[in-house]
Protein backbone atom coordinates (compact mmCIF):
# COMPACT_ATOMS: atom_id res chain seq x y z
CA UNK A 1 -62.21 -17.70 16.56
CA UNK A 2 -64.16 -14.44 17.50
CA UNK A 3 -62.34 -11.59 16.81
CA UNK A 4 -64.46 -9.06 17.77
CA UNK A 5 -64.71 -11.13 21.41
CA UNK A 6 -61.05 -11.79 21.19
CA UNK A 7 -59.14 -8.96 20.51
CA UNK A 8 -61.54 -6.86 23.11
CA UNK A 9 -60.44 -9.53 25.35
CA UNK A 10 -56.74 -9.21 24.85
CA UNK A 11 -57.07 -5.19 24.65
CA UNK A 12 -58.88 -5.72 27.87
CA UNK A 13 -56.32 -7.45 29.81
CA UNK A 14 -53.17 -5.43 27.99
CA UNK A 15 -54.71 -2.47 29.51
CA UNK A 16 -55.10 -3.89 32.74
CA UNK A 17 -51.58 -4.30 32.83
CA UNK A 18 -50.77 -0.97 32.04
CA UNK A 19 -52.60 0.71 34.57
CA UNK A 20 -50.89 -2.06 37.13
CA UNK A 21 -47.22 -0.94 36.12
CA UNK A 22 -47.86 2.62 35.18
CA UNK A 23 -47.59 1.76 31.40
CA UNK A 24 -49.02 4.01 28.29
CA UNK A 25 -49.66 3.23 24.95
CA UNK A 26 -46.97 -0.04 25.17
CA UNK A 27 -49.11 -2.20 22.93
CA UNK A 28 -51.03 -2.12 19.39
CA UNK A 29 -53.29 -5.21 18.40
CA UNK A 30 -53.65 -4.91 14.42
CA UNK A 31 -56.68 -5.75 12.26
CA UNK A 32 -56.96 -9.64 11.74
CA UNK A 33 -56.26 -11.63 8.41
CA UNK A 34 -58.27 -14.43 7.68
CA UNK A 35 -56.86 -17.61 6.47
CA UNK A 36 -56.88 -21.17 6.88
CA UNK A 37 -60.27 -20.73 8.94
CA UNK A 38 -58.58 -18.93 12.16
CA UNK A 39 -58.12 -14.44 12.55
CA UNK A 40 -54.61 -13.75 12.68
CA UNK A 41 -53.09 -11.04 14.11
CA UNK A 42 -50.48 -9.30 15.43
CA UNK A 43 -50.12 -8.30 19.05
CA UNK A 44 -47.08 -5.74 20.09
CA UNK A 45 -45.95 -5.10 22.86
CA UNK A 46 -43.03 -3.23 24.31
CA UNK A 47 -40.80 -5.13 26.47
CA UNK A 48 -41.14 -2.33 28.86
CA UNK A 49 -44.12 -3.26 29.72
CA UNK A 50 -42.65 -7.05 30.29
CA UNK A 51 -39.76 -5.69 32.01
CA UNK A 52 -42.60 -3.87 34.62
CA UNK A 53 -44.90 -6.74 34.78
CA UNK A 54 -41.74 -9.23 35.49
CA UNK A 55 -40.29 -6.77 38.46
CA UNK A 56 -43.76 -5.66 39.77
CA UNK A 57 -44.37 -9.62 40.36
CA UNK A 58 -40.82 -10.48 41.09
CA UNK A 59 -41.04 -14.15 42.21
CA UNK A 60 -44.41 -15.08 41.25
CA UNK A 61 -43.26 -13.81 37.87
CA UNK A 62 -40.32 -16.62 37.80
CA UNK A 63 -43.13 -19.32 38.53
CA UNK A 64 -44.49 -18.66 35.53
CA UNK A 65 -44.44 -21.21 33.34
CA UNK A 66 -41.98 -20.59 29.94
CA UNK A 67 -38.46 -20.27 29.22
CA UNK A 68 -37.53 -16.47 29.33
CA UNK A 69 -39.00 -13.01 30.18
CA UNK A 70 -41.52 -13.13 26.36
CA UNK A 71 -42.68 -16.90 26.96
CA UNK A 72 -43.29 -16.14 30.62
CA UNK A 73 -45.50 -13.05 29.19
CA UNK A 74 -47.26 -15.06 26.80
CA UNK A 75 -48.32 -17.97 29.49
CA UNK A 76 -49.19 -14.97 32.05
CA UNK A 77 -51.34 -12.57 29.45
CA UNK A 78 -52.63 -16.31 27.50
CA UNK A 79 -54.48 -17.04 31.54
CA UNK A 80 -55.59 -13.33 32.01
CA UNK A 81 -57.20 -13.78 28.27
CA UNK A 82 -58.53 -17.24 29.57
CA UNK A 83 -60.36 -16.09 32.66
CA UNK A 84 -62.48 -13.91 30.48
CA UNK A 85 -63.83 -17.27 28.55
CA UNK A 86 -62.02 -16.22 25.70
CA UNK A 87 -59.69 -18.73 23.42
CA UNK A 88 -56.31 -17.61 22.21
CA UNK A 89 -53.07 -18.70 21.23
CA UNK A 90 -50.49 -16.69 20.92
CA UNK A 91 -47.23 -17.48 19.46
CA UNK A 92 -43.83 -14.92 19.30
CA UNK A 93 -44.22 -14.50 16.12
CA UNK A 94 -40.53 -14.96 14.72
CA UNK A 95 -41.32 -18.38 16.19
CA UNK A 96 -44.83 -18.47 13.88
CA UNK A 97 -42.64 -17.68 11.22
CA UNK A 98 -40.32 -20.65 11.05
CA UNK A 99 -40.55 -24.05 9.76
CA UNK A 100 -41.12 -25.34 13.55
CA UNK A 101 -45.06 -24.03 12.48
CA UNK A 102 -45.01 -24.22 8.62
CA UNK A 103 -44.74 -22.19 6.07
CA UNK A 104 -45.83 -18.74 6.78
């Protein structure tokens, strides 16, 4: 992937979403890693900033697809990345951590 493109992309749309709930500094996107031919990296964010996102929505929040308030974040902020012709995945990363992904 891009990273440069990328993580602008995901900074982009993070900070987006602050300004629409009144959030600051609620995230930090850390330098990538190289390996295996893809740039990881770590996006945090604080559940705040879900929390605000999830009541400022309310029901359109619930239609998002995912089971709970952080998979329901990572399908909403994974289309706002999208619309910007960007590719992502993103993964919780406890989940990225266990054998369901390999050995990391």
């Amino acid at each position: 992937m891009d990273y440069e493109n990328t993580s602008k992309a995901i900074i982009s749309a993070l900070r987006n979403l602050e300004q629409m709930v009144h959030g600051e500094n609620d995230f930090i996107v850390t330098d990538s890693e190289f390996a295996f031919g893809w740039h990881f990296y770590v996006v945090c964010v604080n559940k705040t900033l879900v929390r605000k996102l999830s009541e400022q929505l309310g029901p359109d929040f619930e239609r998002v697809k995912g089971k709970g308030l952080e998979h329901k974040f990572l399908t909403w902020l994974t289309e706002k990345v999208s619309q910007k012709n960007v590719k992502v995945k993103l993964a919780i990363k406890e989940e990225m951590e266990s054998s369901k992904y390999g050995v990391f």
